[in-house]
Protein backbone atom coordinates (compact mmCIF):
# COMPACT_ATOMS: atom_id res chain seq x y z
CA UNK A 1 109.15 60.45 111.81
CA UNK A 2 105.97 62.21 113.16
CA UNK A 3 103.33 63.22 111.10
CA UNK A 4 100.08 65.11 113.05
CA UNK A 5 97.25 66.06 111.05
CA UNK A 6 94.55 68.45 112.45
CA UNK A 7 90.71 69.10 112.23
CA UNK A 8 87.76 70.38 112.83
CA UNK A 9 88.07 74.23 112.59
CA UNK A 10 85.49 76.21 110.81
CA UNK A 11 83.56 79.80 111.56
CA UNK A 12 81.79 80.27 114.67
CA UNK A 13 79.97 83.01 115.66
CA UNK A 14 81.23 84.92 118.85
CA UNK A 15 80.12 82.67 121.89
CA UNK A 16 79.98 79.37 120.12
CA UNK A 17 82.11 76.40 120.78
CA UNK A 18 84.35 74.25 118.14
CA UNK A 19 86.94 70.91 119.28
CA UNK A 20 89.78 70.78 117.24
CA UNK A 21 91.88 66.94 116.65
CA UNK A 22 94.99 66.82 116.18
CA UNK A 23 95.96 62.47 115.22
CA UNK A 24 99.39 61.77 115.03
CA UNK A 25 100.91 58.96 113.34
CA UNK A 26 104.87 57.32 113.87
CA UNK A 27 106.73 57.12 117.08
CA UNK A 28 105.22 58.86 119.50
CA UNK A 29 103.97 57.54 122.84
CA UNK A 30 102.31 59.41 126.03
CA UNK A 31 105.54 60.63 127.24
CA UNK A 32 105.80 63.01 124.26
CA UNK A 33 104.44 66.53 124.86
CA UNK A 34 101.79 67.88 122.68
CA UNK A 35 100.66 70.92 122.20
CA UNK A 36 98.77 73.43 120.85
CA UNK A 37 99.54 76.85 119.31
CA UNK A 38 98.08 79.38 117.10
CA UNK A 39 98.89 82.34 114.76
CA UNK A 40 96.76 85.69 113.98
CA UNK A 41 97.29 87.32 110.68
CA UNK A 42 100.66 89.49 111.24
CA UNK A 43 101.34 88.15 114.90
CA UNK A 44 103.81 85.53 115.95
CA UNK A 45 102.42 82.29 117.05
CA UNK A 46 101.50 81.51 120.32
CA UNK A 47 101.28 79.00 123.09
CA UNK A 48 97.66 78.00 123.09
CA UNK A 49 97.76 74.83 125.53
CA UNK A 50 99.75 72.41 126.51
CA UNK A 51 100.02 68.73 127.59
CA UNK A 52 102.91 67.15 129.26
CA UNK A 53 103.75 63.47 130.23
CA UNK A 54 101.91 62.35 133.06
CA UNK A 55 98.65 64.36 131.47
CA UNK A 56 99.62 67.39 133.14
CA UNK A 57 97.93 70.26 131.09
CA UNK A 58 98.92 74.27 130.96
CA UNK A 59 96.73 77.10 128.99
CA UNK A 60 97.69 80.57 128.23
CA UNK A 61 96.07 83.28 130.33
CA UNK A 62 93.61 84.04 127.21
CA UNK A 63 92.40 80.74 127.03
CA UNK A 64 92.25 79.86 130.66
CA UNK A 65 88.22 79.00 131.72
CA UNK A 66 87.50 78.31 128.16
CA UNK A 67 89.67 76.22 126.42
CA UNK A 68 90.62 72.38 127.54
CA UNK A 69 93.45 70.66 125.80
CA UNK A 70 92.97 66.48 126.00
CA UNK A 71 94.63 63.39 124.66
CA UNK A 72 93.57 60.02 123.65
CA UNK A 73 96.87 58.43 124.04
CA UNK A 74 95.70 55.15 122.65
CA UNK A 75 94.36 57.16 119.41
CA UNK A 76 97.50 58.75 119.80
CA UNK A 77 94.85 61.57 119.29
CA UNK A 78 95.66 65.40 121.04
CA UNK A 79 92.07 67.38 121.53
CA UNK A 80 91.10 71.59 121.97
CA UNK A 81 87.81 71.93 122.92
CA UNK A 82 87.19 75.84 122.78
CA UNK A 83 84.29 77.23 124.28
CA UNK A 84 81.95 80.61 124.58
CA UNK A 85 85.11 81.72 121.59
CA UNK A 86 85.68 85.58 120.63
CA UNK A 87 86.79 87.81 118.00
CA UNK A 88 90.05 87.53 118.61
CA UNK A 89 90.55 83.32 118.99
CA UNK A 90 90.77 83.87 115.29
CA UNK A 91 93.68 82.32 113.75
CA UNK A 92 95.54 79.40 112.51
CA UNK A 93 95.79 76.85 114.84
CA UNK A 94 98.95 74.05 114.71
CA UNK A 95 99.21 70.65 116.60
CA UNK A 96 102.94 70.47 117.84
CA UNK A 97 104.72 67.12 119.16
CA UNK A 98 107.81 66.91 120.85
CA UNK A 99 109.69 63.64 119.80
CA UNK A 100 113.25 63.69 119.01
CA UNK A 101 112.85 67.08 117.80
CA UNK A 102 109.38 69.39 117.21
CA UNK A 103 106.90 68.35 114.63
CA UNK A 104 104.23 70.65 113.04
CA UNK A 105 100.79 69.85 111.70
CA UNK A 106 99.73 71.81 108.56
CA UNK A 107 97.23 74.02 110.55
CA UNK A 108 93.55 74.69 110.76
CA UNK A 109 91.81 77.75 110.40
CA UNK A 110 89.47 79.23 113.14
CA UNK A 111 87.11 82.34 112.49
CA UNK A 112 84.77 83.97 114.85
CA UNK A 113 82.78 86.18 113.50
CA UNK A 114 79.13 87.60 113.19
């Protein structure tokens, strides 16, 4: 069993920066790929970044210049540092694992507004 437990969202006004944590706890070792994804209000979720063994890291197209997805493998600790964010980065954001099947934090909330 996996459990992953994020942090550090919060309201930020358009341009401003937050880093999200995402500490996972049970079997799970830097081969597993983390993740992280995020859902508006009435949207699906989405593929925010994305961090696969050997540290090699992907970002969605809306992201990409502004958002950096990192790991602390010996905190077993998964990072989103978002930077210069906009109106629309708004959302829930989820910490996702691959193990022996996909695990799901409980989600953090992100607003940018004025």
């Amino acid at each position: 069993q996996v459990q992953l437990v994020e942090s550090g969202g919060g309201s930020v006004q358009p341009g401003g920066s937050l880093r999200l944590s995402c500490a996972a706890s049970g079997t799970i070792s830097s081969r597993n790929t983390m993740a992280w994804y995020r859902q508006a209000p009435g949207q699906q979720r989405e593929l925010v970044a994305i961090m696969i063994v050997g540290g090699i890291a992907r970002s969605a197209d809306s992201v990409k210049g502004r958002f950096t997805i990192s790991r602390d493998n010996a905190k077993k600790t998964v990072y989103l540092q978002m930077n210069d964010l906009k109106f629309e980065d708004t959302a829930v954001y989820y910490c996702y694992a691959y193990v022996d099947k996909a695990y799901w934090g409980q989600g953090t909330q992100v607003t940018v507004s004025s």
